[in-house]
Protein backbone atom coordinates (compact mmCIF):
# COMPACT_ATOMS: atom_id res chain seq x y z
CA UNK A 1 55.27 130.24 87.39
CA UNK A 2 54.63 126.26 86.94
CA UNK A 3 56.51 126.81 83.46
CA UNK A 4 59.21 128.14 85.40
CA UNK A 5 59.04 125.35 87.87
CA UNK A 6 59.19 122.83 85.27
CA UNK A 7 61.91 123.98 83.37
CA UNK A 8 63.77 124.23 86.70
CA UNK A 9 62.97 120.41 88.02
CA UNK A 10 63.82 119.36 83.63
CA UNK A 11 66.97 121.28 84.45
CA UNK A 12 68.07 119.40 87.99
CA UNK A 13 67.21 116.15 86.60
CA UNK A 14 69.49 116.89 83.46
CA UNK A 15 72.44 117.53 85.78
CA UNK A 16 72.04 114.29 87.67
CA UNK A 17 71.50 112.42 84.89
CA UNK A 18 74.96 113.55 83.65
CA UNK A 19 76.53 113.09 86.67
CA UNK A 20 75.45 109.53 86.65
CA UNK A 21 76.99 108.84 83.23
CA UNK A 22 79.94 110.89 83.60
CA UNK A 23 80.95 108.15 86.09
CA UNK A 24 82.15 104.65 84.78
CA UNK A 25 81.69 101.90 86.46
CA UNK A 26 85.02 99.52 87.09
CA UNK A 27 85.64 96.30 88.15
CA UNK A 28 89.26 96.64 90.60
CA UNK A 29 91.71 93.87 90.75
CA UNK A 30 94.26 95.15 92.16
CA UNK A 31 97.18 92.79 93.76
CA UNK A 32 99.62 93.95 96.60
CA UNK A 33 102.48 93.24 94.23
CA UNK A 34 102.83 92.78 90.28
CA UNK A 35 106.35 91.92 90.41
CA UNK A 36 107.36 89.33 92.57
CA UNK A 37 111.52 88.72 93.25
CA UNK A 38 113.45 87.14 96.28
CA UNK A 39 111.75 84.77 98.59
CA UNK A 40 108.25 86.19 98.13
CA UNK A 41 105.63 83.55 97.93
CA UNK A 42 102.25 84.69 98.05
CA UNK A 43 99.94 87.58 96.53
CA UNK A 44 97.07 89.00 97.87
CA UNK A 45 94.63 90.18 95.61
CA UNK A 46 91.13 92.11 96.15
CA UNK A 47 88.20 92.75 93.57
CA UNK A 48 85.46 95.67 94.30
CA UNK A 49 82.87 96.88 92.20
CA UNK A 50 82.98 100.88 92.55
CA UNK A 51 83.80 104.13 90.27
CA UNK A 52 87.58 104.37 91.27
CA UNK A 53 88.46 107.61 90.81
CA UNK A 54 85.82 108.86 93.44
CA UNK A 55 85.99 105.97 95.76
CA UNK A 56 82.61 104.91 95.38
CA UNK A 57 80.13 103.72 95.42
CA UNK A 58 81.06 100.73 96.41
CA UNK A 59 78.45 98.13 94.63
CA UNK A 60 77.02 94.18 94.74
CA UNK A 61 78.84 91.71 92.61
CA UNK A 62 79.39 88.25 92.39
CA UNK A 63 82.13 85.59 90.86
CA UNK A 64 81.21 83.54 88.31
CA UNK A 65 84.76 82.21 87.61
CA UNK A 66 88.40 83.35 88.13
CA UNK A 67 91.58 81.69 88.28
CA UNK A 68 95.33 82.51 87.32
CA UNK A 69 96.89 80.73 84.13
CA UNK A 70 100.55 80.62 84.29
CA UNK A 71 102.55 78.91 81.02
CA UNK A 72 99.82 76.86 80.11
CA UNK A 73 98.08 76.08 83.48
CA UNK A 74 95.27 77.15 85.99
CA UNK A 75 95.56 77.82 89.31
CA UNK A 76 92.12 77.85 90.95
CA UNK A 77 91.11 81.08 93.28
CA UNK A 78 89.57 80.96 96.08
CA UNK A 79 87.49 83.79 97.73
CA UNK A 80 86.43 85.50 101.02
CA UNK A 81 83.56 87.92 100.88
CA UNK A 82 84.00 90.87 103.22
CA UNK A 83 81.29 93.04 103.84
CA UNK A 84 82.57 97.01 103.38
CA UNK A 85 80.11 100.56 103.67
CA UNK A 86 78.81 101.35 99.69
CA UNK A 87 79.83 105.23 100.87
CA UNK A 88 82.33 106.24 103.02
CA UNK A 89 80.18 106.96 106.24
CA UNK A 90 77.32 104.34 104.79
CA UNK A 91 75.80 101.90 106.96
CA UNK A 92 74.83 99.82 103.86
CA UNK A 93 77.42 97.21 103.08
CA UNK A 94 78.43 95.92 100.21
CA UNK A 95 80.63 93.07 99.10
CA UNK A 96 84.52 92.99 98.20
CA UNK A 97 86.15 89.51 97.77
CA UNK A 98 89.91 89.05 98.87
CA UNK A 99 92.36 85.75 97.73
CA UNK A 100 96.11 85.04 98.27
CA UNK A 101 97.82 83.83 94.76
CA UNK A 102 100.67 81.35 95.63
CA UNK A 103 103.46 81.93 93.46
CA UNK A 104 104.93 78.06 92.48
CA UNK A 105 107.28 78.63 89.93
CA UNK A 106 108.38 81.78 87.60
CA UNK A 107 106.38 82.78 84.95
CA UNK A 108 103.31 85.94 84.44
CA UNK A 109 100.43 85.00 86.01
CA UNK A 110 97.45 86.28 84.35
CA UNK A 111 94.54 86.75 86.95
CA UNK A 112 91.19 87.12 85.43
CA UNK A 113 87.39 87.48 87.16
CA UNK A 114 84.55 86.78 85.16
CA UNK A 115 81.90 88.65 87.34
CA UNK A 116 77.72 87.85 86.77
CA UNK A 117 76.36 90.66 85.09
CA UNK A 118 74.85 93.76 86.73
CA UNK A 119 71.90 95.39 85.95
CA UNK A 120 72.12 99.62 85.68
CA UNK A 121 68.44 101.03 85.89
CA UNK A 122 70.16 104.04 84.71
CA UNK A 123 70.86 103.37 81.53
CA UNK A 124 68.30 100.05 81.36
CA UNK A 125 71.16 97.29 80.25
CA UNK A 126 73.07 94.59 81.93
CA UNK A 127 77.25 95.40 82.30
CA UNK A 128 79.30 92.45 82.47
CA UNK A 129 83.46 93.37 83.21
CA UNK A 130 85.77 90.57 82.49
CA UNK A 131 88.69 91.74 84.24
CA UNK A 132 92.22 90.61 84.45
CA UNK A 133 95.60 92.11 85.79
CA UNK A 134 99.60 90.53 85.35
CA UNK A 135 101.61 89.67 87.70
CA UNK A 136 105.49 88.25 86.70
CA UNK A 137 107.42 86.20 88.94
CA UNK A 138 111.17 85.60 89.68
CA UNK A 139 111.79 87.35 86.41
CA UNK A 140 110.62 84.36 83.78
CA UNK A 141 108.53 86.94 81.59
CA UNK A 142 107.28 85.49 78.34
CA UNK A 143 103.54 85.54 77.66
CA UNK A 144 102.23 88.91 79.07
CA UNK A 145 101.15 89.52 75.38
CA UNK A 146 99.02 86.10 74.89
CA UNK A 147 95.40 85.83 74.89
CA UNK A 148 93.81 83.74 77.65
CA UNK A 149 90.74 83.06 75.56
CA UNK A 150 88.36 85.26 77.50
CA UNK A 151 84.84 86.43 75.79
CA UNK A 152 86.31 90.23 76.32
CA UNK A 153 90.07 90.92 77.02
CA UNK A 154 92.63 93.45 76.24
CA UNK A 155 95.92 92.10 75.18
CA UNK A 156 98.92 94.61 76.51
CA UNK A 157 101.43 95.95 73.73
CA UNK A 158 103.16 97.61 76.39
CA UNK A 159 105.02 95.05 79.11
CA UNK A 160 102.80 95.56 81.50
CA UNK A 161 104.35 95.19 84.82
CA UNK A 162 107.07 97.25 84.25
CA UNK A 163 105.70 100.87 83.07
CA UNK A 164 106.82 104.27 84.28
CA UNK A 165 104.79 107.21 84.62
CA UNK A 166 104.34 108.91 81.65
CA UNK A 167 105.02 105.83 79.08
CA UNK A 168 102.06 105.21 76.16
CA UNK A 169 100.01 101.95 76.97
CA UNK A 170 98.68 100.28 74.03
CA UNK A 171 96.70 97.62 74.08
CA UNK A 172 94.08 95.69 71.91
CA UNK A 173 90.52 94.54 72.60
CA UNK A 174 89.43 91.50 71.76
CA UNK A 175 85.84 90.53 72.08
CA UNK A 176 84.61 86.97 71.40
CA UNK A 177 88.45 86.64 70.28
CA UNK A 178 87.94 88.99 67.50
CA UNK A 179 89.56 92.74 67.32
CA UNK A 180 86.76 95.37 68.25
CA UNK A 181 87.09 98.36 65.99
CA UNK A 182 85.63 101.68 66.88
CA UNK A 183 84.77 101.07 70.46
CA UNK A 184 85.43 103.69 73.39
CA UNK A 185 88.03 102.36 76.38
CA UNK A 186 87.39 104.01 79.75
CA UNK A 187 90.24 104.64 81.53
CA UNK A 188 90.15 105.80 85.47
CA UNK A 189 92.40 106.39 88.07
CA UNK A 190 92.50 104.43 91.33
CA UNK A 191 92.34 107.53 93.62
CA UNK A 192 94.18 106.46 96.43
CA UNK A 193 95.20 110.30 97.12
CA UNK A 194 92.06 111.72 97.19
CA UNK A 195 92.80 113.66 93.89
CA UNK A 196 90.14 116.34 93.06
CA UNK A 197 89.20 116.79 89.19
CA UNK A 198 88.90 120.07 87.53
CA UNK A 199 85.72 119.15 86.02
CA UNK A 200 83.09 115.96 85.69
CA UNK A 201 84.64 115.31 82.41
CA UNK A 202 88.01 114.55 83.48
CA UNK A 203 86.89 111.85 85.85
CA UNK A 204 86.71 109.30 83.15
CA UNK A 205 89.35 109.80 80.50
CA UNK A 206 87.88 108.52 77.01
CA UNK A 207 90.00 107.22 73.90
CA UNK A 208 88.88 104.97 71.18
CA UNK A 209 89.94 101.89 69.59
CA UNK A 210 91.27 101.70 65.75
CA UNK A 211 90.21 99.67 63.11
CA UNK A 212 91.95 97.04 63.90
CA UNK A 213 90.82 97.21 67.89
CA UNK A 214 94.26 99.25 69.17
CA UNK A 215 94.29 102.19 71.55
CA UNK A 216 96.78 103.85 73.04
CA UNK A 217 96.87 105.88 76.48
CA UNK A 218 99.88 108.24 77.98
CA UNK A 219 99.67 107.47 81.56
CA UNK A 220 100.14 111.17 83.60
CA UNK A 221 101.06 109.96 86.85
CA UNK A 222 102.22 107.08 89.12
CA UNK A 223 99.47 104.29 90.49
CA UNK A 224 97.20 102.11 89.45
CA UNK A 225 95.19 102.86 86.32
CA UNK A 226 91.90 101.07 84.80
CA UNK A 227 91.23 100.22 81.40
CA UNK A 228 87.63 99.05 80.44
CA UNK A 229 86.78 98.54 76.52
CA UNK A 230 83.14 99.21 75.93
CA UNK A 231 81.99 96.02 73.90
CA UNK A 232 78.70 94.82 72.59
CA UNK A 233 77.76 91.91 74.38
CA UNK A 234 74.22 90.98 72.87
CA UNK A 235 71.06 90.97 74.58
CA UNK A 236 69.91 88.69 78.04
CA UNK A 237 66.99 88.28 79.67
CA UNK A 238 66.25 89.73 83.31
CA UNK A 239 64.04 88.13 86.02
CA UNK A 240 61.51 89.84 84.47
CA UNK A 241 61.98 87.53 81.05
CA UNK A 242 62.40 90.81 79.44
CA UNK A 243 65.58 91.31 77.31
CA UNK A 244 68.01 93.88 77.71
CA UNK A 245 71.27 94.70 75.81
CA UNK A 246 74.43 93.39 77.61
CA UNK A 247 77.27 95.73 77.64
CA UNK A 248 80.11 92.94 77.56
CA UNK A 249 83.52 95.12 78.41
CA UNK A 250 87.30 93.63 78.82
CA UNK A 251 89.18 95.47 81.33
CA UNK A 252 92.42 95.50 82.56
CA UNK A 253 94.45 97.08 85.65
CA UNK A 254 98.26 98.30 85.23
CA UNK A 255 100.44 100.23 87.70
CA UNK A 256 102.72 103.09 86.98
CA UNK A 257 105.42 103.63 88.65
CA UNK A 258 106.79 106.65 89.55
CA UNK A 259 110.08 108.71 88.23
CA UNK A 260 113.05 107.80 90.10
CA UNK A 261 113.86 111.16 91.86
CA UNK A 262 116.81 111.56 89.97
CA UNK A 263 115.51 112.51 86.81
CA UNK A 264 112.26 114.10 88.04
């Protein structure tokens, strides 16, 4: 009977254990507009910490640095820190951080947020998500391919604020500035329609960079999607002043539009 017991708790603690890593965490930058025409001025942007495609949970980060470089210059960001539930229903809160991007002159903005690293019990490591999404303005659109000279980034093939559903994004990691080969890119859904997946493996679609640090992803439907490359960041020390491995990742948001109706 206590054998029975114990294979039965082994068995429970398996599950949850998958669960846990069958969901990916994801830095969200997500702006109310990536392409801005007429007399349009500002953006608003917000940045959460949560598992997108299941809406949570909602998690604790903090801004190191962020800022939007535009042909050759930085605009600085600044932040306001609203408090939101970690669940839906929670009374724990948790921070999100909201900014308005004003739009000067035409050009892609690249906004980036270099978040302080998190520690995940879980899997005993820190994760670190630099993050960036493009924005192009008043149709002056040179540059969405250029590095910004972050330690982890993903550099668009694909233009990326003009993609329909069902187009390929490619894209290539670079971490430290150099191509990662052989490294897994997470990509998730921002599930603003309360989409149900078939199974726990579909939550987190996996593909895999080349040789040369190139992947490529066919986008199923409209929204925004999340791309995090999986990079080797080292090792840092906790409060502790013991040192864990630091999962450095580059990560990047694009939206997909949908099919006009007329070919659908």
């Amino acid at each position: 009977m206590k054998q029975i017991l114990k294979s039965i708790i082994l068995m429970c603690l398996v599950i949850l254990f998958s669960t846990s890593l069958a969901k990916a965490h994801f830095l969200v930058l997500i702006p109310d507009s990536d392409n801005v025409e007429s007399s349009k001025r500002e953006v608003k942007i917000e940045t959460r910490f949560t598992h997108p495609m299941e809406g949570g949970p909602n998690m604790v980060f903090k801004i190191l640095d962020s800022g939007a470089l535009v042909r050759g210059k930085k605009i600085e960001l600044e932040w306001k820190k609203r408090l939101i539930p970690s669940m839906k229903g929670s009374s724990k809160k948790v921070p999100m951080y909201l900014t308005i991007l004003k739009i000067t002159k035409p050009g892609v903005y690249q906004v980036y947020v270099d978040p302080e690293p998190y520690f995940e019990p879980s899997e005993e490591k820190y994760i670190k998500q630099i993050t960036k999404v493009l924005i192009q303005a008043f149709g002056l659109e040179e540059g969405w391919d250029t590095p910004i000279g972050l330690k982890a980034e993903i550099i668009p093939l694909v233009k990326p604020f003009a993609i329909w559903e069902g187009n390929t994004f490619k894209g290539q990691v670079l971490i430290n500035e150099k191509p990662a080969r052989n490294i897994e890119v997470e990509v998730e859904y921002l599930n603003t329609k309360n989409i149900k997946a078939p199974y726990e493996s579909f939550i987190t679609q996996v593909v895999k960079t080349d040789e040369n640090g190139y992947f490529e992803y066919t986008i199923p439907w409209a929204g925004w999607w999340g791309f995090s490359a999986l990079g080797d960041g080292g090792a840092i020390k906790g409060p502790n002043g013991k040192e864990y491995p630091l999962e450095l990742d580059a990560v990047i948001w694009v939206k997909a539009y949908p099919k006009p109706k007329e070919v659908k």
